[in-house]
PDB file of N, CA and C in Angstrom:
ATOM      1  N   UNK A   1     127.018  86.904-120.462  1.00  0.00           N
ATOM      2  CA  UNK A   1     125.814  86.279-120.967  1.00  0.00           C
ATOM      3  C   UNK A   1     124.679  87.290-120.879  1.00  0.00           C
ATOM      4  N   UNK A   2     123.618  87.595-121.950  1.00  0.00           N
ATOM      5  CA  UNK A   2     123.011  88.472-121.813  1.00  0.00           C
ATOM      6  C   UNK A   2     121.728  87.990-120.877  1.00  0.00           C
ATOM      7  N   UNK A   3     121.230  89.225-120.506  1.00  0.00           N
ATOM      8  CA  UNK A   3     120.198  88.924-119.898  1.00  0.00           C
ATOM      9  C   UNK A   3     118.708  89.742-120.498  1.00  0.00           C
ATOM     10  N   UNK A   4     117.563  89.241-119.673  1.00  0.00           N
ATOM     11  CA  UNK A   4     116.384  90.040-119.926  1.00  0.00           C
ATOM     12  C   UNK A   4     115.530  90.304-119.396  1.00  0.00           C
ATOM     13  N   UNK A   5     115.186  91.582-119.437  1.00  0.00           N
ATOM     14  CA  UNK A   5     114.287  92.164-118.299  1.00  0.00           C
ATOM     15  C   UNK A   5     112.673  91.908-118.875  1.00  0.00           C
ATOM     16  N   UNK A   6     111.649  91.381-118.533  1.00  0.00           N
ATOM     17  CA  UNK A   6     110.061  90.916-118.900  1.00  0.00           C
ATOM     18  C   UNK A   6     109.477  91.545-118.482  1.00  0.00           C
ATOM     19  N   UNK A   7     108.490  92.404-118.407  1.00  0.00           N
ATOM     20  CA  UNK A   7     107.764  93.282-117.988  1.00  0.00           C
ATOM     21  C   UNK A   7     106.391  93.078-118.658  1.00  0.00           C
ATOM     22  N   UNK A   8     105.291  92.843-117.434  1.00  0.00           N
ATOM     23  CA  UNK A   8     103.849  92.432-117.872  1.00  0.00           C
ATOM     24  C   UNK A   8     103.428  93.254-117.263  1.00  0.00           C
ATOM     25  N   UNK A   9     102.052  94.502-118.289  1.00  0.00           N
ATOM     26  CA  UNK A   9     101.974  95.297-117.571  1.00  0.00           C
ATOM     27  C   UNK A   9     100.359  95.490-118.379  1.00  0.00           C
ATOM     28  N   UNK A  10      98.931  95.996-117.235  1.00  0.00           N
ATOM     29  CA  UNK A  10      98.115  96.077-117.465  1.00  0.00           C
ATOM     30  C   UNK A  10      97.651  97.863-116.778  1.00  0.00           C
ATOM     31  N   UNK A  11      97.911  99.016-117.929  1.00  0.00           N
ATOM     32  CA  UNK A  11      97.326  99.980-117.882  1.00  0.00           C
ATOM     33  C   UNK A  11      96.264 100.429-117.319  1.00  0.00           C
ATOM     34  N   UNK A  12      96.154 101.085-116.533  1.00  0.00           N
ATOM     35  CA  UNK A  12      94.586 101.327-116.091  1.00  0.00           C
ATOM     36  C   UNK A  12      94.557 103.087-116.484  1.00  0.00           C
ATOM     37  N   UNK A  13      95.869 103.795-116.656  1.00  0.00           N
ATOM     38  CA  UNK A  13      95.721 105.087-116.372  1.00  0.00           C
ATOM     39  C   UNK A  13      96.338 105.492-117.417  1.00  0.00           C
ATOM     40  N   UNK A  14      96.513 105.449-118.846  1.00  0.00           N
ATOM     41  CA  UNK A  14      96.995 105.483-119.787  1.00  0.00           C
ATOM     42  C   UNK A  14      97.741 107.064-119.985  1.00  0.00           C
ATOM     43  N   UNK A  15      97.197 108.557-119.626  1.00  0.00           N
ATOM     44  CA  UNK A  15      97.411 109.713-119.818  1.00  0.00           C
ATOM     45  C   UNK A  15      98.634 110.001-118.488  1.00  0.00           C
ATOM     46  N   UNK A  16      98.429 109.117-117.265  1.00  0.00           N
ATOM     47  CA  UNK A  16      99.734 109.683-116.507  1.00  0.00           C
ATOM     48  C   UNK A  16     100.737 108.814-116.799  1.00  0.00           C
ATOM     49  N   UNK A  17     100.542 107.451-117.258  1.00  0.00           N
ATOM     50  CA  UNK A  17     101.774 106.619-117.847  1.00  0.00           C
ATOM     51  C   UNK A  17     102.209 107.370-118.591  1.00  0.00           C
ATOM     52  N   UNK A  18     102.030 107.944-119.933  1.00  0.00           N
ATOM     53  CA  UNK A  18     102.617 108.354-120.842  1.00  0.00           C
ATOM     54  C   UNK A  18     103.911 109.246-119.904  1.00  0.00           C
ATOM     55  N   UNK A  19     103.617 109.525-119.007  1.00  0.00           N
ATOM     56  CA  UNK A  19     104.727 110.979-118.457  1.00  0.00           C
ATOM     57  C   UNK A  19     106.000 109.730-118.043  1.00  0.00           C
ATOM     58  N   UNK A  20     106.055 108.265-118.001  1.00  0.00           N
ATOM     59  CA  UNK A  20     106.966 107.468-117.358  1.00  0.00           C
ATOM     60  C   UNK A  20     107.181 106.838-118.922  1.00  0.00           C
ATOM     61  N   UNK A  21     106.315 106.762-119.618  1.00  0.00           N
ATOM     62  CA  UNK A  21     107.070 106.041-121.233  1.00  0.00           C
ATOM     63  C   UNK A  21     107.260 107.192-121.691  1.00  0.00           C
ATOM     64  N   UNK A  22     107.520 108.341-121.646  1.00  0.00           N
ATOM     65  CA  UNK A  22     108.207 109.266-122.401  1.00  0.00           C
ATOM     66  C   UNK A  22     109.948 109.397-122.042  1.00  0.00           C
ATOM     67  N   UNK A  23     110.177 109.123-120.631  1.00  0.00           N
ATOM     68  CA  UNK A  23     111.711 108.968-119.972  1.00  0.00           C
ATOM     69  C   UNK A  23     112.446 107.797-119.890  1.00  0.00           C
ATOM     70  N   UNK A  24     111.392 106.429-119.837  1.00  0.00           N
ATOM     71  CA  UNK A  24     111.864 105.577-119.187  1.00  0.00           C
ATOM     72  C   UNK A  24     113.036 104.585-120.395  1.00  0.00           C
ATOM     73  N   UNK A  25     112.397 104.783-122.121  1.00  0.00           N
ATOM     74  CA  UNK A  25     113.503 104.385-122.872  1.00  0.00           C
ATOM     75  C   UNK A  25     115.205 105.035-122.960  1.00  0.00           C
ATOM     76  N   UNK A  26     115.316 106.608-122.927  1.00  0.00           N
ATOM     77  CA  UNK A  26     116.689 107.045-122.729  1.00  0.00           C
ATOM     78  C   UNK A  26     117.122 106.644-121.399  1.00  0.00           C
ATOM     79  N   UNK A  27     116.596 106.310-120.215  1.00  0.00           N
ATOM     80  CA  UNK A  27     117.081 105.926-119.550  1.00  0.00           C
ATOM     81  C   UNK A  27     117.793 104.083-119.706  1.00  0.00           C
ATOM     82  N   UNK A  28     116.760 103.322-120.409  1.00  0.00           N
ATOM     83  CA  UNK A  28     117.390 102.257-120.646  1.00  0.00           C
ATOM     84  C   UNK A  28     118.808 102.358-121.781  1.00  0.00           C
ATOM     85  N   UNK A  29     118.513 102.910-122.545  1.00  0.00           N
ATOM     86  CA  UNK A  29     119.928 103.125-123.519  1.00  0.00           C
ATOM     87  C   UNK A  29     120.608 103.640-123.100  1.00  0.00           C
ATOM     88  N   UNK A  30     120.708 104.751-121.979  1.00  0.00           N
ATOM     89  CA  UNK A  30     122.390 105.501-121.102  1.00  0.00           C
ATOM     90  C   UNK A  30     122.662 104.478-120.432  1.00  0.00           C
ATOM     91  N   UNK A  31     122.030 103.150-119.633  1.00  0.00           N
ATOM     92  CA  UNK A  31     122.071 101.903-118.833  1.00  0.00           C
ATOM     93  C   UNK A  31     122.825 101.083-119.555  1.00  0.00           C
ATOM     94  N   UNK A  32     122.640 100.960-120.994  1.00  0.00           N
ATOM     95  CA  UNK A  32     123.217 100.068-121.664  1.00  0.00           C
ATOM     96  C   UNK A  32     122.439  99.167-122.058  1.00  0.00           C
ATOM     97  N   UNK A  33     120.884  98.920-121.789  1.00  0.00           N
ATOM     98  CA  UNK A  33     119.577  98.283-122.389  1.00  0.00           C
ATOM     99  C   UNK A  33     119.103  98.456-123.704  1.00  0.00           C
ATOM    100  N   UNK A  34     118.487  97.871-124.395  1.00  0.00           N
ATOM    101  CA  UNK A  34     117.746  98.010-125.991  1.00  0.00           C
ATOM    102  C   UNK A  34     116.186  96.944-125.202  1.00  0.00           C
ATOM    103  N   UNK A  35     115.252  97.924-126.291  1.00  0.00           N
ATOM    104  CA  UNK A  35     114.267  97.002-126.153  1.00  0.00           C
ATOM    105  C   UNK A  35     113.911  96.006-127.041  1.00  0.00           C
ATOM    106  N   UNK A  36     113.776  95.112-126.983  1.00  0.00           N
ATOM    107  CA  UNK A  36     113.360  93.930-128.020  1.00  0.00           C
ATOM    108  C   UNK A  36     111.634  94.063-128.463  1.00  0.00           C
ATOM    109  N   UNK A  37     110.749  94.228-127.377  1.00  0.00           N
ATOM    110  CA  UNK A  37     109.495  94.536-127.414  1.00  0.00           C
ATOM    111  C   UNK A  37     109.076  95.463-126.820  1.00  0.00           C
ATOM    112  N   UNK A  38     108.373  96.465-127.543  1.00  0.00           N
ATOM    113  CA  UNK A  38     107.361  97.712-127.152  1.00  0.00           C
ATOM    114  C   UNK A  38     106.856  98.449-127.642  1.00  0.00           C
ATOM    115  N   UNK A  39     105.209  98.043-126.816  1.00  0.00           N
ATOM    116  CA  UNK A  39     104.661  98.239-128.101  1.00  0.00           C
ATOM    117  C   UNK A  39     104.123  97.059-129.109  1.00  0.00           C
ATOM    118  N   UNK A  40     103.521  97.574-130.147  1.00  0.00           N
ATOM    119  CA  UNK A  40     103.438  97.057-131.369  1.00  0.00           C
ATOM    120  C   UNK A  40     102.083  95.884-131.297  1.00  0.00           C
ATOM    121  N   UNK A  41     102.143  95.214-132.156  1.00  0.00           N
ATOM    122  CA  UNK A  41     100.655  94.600-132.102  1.00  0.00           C
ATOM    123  C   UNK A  41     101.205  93.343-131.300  1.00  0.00           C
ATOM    124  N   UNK A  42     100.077  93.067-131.055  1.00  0.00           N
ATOM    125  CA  UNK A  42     100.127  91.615-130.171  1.00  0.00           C
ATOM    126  C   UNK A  42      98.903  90.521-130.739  1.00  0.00           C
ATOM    127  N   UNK A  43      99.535  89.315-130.183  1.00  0.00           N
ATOM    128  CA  UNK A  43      97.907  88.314-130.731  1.00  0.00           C
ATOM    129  C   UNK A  43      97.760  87.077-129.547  1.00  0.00           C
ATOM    130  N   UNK A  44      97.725  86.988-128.914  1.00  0.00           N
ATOM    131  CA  UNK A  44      97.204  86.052-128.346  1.00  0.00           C
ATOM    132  C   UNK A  44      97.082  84.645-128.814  1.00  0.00           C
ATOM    133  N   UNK A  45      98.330  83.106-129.308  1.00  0.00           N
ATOM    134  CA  UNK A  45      97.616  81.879-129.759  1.00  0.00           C
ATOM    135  C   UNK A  45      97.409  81.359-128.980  1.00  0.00           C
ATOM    136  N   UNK A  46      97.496  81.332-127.645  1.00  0.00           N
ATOM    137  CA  UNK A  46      96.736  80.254-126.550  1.00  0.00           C
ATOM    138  C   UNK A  46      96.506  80.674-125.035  1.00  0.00           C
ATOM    139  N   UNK A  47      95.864  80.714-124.511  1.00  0.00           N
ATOM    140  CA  UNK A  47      95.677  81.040-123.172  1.00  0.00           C
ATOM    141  C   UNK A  47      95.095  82.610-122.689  1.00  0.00           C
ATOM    142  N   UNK A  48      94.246  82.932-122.126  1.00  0.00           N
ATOM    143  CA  UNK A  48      93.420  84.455-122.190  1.00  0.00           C
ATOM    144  C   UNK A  48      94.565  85.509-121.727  1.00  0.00           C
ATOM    145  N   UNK A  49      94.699  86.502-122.103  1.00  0.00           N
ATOM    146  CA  UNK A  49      96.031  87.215-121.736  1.00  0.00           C
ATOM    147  C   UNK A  49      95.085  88.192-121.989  1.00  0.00           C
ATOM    148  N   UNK A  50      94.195  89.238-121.557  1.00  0.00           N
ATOM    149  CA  UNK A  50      93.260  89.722-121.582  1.00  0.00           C
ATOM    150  C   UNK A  50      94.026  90.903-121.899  1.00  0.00           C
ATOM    151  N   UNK A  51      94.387  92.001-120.915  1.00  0.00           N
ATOM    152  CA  UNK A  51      94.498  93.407-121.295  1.00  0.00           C
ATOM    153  C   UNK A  51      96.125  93.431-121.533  1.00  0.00           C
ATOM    154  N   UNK A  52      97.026  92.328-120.506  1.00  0.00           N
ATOM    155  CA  UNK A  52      98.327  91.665-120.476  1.00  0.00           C
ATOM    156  C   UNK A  52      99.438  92.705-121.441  1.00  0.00           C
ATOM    157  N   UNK A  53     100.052  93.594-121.603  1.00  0.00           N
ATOM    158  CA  UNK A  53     100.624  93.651-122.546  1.00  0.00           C
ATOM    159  C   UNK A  53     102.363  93.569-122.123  1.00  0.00           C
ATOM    160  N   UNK A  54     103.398  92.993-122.754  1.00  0.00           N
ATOM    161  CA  UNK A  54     104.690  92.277-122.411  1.00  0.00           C
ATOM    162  C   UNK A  54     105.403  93.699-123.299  1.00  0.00           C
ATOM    163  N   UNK A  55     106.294  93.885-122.378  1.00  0.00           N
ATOM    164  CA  UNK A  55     107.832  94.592-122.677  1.00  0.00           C
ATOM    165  C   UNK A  55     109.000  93.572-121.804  1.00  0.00           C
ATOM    166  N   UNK A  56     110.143  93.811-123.458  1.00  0.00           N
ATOM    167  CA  UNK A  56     111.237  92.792-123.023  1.00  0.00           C
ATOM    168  C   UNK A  56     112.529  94.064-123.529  1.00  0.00           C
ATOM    169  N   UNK A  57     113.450  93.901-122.338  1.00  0.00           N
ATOM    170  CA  UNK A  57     114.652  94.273-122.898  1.00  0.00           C
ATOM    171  C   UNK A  57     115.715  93.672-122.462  1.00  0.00           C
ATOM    172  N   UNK A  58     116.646  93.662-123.408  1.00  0.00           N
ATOM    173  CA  UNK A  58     117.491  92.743-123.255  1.00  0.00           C
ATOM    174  C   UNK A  58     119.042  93.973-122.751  1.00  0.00           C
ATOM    175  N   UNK A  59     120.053  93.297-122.021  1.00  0.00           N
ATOM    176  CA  UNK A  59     121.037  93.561-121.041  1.00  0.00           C
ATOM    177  C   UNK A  59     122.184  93.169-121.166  1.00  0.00           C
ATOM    178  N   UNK A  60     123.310  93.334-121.091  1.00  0.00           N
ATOM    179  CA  UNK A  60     124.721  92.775-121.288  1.00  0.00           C
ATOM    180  C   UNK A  60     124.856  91.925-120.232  1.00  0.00           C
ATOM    181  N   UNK A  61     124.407  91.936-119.226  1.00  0.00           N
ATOM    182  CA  UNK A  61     124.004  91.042-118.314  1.00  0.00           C
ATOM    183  C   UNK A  61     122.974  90.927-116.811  1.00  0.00           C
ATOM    184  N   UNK A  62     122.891  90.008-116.018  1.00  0.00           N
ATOM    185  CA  UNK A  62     122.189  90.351-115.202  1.00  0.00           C
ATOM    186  C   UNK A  62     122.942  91.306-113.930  1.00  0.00           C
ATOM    187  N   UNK A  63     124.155  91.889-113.719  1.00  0.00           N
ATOM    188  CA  UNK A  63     124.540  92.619-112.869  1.00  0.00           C
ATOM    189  C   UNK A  63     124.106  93.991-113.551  1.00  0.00           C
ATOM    190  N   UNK A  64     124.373  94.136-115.064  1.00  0.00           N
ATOM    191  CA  UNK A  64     123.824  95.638-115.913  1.00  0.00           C
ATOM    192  C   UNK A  64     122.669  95.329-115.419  1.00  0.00           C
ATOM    193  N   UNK A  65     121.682  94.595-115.803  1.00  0.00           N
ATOM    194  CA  UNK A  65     120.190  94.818-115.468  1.00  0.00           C
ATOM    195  C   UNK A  65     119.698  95.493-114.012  1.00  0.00           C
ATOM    196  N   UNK A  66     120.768  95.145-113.346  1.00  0.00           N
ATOM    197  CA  UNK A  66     119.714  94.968-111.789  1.00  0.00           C
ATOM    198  C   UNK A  66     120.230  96.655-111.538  1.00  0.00           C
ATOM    199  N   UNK A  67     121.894  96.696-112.071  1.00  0.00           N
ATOM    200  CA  UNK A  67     122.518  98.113-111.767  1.00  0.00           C
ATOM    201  C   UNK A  67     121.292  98.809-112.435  1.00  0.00           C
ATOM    202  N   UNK A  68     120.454  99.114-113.225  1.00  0.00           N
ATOM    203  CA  UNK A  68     119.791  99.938-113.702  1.00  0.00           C
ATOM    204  C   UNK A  68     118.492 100.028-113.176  1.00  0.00           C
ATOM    205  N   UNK A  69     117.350  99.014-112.172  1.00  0.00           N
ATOM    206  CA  UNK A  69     116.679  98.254-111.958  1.00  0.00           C
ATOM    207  C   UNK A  69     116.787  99.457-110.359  1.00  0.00           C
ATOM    208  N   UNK A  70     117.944  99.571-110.002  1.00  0.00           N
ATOM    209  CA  UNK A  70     118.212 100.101-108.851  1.00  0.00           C
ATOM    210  C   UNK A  70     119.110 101.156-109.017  1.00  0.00           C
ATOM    211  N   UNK A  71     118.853 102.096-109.868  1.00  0.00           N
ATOM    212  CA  UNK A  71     119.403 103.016-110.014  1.00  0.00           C
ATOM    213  C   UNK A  71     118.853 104.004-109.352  1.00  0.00           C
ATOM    214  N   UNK A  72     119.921 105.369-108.960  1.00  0.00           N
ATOM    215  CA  UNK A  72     119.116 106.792-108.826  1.00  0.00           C
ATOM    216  C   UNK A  72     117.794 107.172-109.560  1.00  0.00           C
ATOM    217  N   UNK A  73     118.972 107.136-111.381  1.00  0.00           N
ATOM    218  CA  UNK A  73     117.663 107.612-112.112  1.00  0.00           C
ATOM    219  C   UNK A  73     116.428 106.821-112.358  1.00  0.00           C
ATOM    220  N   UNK A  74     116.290 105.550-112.486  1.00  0.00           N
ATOM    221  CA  UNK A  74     115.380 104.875-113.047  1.00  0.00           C
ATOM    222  C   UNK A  74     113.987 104.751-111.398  1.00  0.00           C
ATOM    223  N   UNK A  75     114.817 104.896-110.372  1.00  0.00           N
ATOM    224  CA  UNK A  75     114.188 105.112-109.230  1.00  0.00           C
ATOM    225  C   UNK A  75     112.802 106.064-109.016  1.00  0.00           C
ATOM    226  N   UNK A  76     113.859 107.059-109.534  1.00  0.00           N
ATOM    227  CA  UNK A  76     112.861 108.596-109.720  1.00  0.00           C
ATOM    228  C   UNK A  76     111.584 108.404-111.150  1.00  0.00           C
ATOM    229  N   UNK A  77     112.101 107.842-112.160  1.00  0.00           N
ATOM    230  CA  UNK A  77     111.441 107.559-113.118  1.00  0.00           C
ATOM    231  C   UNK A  77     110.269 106.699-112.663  1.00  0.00           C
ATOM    232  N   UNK A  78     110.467 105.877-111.932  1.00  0.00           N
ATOM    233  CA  UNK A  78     109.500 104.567-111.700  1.00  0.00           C
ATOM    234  C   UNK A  78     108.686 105.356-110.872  1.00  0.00           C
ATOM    235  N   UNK A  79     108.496 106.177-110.380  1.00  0.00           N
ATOM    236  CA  UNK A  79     107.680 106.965-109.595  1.00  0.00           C
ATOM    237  C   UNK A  79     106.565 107.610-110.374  1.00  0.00           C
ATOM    238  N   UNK A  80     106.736 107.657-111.611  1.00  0.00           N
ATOM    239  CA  UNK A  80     105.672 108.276-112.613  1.00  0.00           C
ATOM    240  C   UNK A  80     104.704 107.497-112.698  1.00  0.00           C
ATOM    241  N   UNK A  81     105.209 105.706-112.660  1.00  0.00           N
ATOM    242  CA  UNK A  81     104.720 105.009-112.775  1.00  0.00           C
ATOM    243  C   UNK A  81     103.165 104.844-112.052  1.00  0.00           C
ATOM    244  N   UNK A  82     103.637 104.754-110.826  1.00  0.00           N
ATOM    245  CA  UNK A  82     102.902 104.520-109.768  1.00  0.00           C
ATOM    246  C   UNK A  82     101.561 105.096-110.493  1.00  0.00           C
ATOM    247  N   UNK A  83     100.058 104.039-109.773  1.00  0.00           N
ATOM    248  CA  UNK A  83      99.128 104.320-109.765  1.00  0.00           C
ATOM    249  C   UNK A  83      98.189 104.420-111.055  1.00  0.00           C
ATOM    250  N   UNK A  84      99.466 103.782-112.083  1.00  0.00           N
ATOM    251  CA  UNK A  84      99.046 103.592-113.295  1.00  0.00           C
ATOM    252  C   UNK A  84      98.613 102.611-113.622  1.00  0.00           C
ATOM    253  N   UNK A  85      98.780 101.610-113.457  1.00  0.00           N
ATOM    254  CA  UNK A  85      98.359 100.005-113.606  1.00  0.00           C
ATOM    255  C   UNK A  85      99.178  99.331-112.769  1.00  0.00           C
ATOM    256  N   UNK A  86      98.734  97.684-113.019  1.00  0.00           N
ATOM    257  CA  UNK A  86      99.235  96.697-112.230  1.00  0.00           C
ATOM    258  C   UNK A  86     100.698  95.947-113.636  1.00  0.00           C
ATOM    259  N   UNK A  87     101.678  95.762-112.573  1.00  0.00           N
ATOM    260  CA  UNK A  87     102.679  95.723-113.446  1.00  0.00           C
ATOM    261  C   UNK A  87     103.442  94.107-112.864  1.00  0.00           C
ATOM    262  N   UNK A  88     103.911  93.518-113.408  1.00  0.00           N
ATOM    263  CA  UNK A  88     104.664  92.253-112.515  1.00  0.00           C
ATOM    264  C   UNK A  88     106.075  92.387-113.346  1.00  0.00           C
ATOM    265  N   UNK A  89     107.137  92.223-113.246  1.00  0.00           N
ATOM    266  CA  UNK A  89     108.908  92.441-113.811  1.00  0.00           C
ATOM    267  C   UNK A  89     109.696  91.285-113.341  1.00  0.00           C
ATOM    268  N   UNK A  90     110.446  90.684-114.413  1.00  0.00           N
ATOM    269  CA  UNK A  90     111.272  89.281-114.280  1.00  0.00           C
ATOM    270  C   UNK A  90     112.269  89.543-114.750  1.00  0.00           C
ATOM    271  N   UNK A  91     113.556  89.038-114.414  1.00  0.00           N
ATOM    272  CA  UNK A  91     114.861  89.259-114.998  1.00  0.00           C
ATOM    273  C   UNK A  91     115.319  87.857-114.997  1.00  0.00           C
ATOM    274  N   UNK A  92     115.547  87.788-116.494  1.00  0.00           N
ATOM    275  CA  UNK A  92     115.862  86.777-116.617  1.00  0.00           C
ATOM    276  C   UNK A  92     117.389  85.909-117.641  1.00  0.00           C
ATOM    277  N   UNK A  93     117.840  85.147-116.727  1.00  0.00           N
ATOM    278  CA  UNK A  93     119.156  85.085-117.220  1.00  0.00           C
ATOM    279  C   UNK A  93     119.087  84.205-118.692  1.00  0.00           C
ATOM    280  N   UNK A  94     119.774  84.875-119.863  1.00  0.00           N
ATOM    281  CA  UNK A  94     120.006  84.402-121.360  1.00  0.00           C
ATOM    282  C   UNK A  94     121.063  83.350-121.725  1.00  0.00           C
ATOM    283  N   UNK A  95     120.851  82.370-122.451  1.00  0.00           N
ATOM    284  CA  UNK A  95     121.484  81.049-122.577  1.00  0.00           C
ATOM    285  C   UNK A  95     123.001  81.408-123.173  1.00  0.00           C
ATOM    286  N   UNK A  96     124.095  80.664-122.746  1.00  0.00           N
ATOM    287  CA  UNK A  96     125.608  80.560-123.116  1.00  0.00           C
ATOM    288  C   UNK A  96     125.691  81.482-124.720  1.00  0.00           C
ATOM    289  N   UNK A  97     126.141  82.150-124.919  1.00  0.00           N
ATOM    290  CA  UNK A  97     126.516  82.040-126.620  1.00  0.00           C
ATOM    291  C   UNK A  97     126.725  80.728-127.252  1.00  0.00           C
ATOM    292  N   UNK A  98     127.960  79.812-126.393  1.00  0.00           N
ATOM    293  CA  UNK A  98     127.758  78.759-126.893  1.00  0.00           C
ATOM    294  C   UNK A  98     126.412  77.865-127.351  1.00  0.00           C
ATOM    295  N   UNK A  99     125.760  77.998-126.666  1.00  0.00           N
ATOM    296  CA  UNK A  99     124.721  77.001-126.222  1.00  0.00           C
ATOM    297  C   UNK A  99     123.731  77.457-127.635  1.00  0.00           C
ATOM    298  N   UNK A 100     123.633  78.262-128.183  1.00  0.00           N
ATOM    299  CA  UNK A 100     122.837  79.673-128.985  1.00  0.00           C
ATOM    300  C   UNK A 100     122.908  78.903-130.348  1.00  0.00           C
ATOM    301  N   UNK A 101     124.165  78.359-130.615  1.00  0.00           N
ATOM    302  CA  UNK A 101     124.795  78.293-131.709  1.00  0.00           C
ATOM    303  C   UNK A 101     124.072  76.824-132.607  1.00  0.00           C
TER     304      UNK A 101
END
């Protein structure tokens, strides 16, 4: 069952992020991840989501997700991160195929 990783993330440091979004997609595709959202325009229809901006990728499942989540590499990667903004991350489990249909 697939899963998905949510990522709400509010930039404060835009020029040292770039050094962690320049690595952090090949690392999701050698993991076995695709992103569904990143990027791209956003709109707001209800509720203030002020600077808020959402990345989603989706997972073959939640054991792939977390294996990558806690990886060597993605470890070292997430370190770029740091000190860049305030970030909150959800993994979240995706409905039956059956259920889809």
């Amino acid at each position: 069952m697939a899963a998905y990783l949510v990522v709400e993330a509010v930039i404060t440091d835009r020029k040292k992020f770039a050094a962690y979004a320049q690595r952090v997609p090949g690392a999701v595709a050698r993991a076995g991840g695709e992103y569904l959202v990143l990027g791209g325009e956003a709109e707001a229809l209800e509720g203030d989501w002020g600077e808020q901006r959402l990345v989603v990728h989706r997972w073959p499942d939640m054991a792939a997700a977390r294996r990558f989540w806690h990886s060597d590499e993605y470890r070292e990667i997430r370190r770029l991160r740091e000190g860049t903004g305030r970030f909150r991350v959800m993994l979240l489990d995706g409905r039956p195929a059956e259920a889809a249909q």
